[in-house]
Protein backbone atom coordinates (compact mmCIF):
# COMPACT_ATOMS: atom_id res chain seq x y z
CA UNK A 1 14.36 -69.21 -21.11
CA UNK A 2 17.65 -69.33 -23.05
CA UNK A 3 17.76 -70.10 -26.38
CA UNK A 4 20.74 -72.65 -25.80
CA UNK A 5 18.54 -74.32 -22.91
CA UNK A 6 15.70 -74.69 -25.49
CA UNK A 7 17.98 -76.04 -27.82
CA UNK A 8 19.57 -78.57 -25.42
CA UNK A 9 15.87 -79.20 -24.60
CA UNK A 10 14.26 -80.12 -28.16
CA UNK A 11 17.58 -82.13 -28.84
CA UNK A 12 17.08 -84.14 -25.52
CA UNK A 13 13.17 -84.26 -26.90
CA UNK A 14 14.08 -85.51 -30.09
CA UNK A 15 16.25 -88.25 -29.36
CA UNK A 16 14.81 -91.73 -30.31
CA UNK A 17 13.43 -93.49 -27.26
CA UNK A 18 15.30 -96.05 -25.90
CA UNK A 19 12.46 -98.60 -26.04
CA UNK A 20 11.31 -98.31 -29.76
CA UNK A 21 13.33 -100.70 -32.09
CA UNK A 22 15.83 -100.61 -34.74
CA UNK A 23 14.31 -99.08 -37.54
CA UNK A 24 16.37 -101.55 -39.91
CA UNK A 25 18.85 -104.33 -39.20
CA UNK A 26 22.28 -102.84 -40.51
CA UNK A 27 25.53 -105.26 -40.56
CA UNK A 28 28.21 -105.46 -37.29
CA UNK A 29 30.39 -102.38 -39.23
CA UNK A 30 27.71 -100.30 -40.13
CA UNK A 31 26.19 -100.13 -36.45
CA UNK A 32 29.95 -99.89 -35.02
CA UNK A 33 30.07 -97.37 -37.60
CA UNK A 34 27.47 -95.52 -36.60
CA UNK A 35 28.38 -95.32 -32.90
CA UNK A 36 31.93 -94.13 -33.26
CA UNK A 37 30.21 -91.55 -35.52
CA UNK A 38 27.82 -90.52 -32.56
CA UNK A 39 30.42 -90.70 -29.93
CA UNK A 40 32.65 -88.10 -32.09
CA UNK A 41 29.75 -86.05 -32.23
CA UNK A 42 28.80 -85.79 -28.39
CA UNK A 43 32.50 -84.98 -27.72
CA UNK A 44 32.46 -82.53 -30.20
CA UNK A 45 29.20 -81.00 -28.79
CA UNK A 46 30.65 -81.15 -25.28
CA UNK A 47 33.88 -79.18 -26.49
CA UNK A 48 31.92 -76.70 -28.02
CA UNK A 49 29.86 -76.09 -24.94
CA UNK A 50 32.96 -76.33 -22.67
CA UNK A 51 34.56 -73.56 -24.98
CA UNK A 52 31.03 -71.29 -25.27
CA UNK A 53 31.22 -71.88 -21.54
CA UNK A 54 34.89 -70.41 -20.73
CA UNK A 55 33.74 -67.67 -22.85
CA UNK A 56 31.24 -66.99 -20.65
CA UNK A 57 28.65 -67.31 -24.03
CA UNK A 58 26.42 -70.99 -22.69
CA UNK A 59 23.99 -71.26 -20.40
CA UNK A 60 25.70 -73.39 -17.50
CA UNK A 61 22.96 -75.77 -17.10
CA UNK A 62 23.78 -76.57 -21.01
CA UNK A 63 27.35 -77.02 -19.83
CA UNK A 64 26.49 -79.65 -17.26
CA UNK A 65 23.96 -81.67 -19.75
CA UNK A 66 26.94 -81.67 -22.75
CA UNK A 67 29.54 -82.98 -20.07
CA UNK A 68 26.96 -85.45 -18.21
CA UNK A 69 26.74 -86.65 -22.33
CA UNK A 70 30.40 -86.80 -23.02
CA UNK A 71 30.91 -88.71 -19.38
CA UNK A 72 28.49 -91.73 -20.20
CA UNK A 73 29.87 -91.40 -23.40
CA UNK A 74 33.29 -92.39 -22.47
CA UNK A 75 32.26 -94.47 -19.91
CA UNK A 76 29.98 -96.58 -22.20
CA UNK A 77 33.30 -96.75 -24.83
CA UNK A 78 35.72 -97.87 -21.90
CA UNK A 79 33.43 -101.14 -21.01
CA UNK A 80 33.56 -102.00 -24.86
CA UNK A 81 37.17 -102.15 -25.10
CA UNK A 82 37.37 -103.44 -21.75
CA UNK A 83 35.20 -106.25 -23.24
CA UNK A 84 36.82 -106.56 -26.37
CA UNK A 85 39.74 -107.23 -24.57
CA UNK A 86 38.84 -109.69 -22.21
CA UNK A 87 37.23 -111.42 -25.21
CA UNK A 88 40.60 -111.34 -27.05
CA UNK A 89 42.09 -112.64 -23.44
CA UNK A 90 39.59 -115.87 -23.48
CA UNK A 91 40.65 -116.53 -27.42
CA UNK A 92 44.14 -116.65 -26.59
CA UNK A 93 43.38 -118.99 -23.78
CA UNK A 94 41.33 -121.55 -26.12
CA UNK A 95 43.77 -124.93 -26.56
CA UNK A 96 44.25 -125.13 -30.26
C-alpha cells in the first residue's frame, strides 16, 4: 500500500462523524469562521495533490479522493451564496 493512500485513509478515518454533535455551541462568526478556514484547507490539499500528481509523485487514487473533496467543497459553498442571495433578494422585496 502507498504511504499517501494510507495517509488519505487515516485522514478519511479520522474525520468526525457526521452524526455525533457539536462539541460546543460557538457564535454565527466563529462557525462561518471555521468553515471558510476548512474550505481553504481542502483546496489547498487538492492543489497539492493535483501538483504531486502532474509530477507524477501521488498515488492517483489520492488524486481522485482530494478532487472528489474540493468538488463538494465548492459545490456546498455555491448553494450558500446562492442562498444568501436569494435571502438578500426576499429582504429587498419586504414593503417597508
Amino acid at each position: 500500500m502507498d504511504v499517501r493512500s494510507l495517509l488519505a485513509a487515516q485522514t478519511y478515518a479520522a474525520q468526525r462523524p457526521a452524526t455525533e454533535p457539536q462539541p460546543k455551541a460557538h457564535s454565527a462568526a466563529a462557525r462561518l469562521n471555521d468553515a471558510a478556514q476548512d474550505f481553504a484547507a481542502t483546496l489547498n490539499e487538492a492543489e497539492t495533490t493535483a501538483t504531486a500528481a502532474m509530477a507524477g509523485d501521488a498515488d492517483p487514487h489520492a488524486l481522485v479522493q482530494a478532487l472528489a473533496q474540493s468538488e463538494l467543497a465548492v459545490e456546498t459553498v455555491v448553494a450558500l451564496r446562492n442562498k444568501v442571495v436569494e435571502a438578500y433578494q426576499e429582504l429587498l422585496r419586504m414593503p417597508v
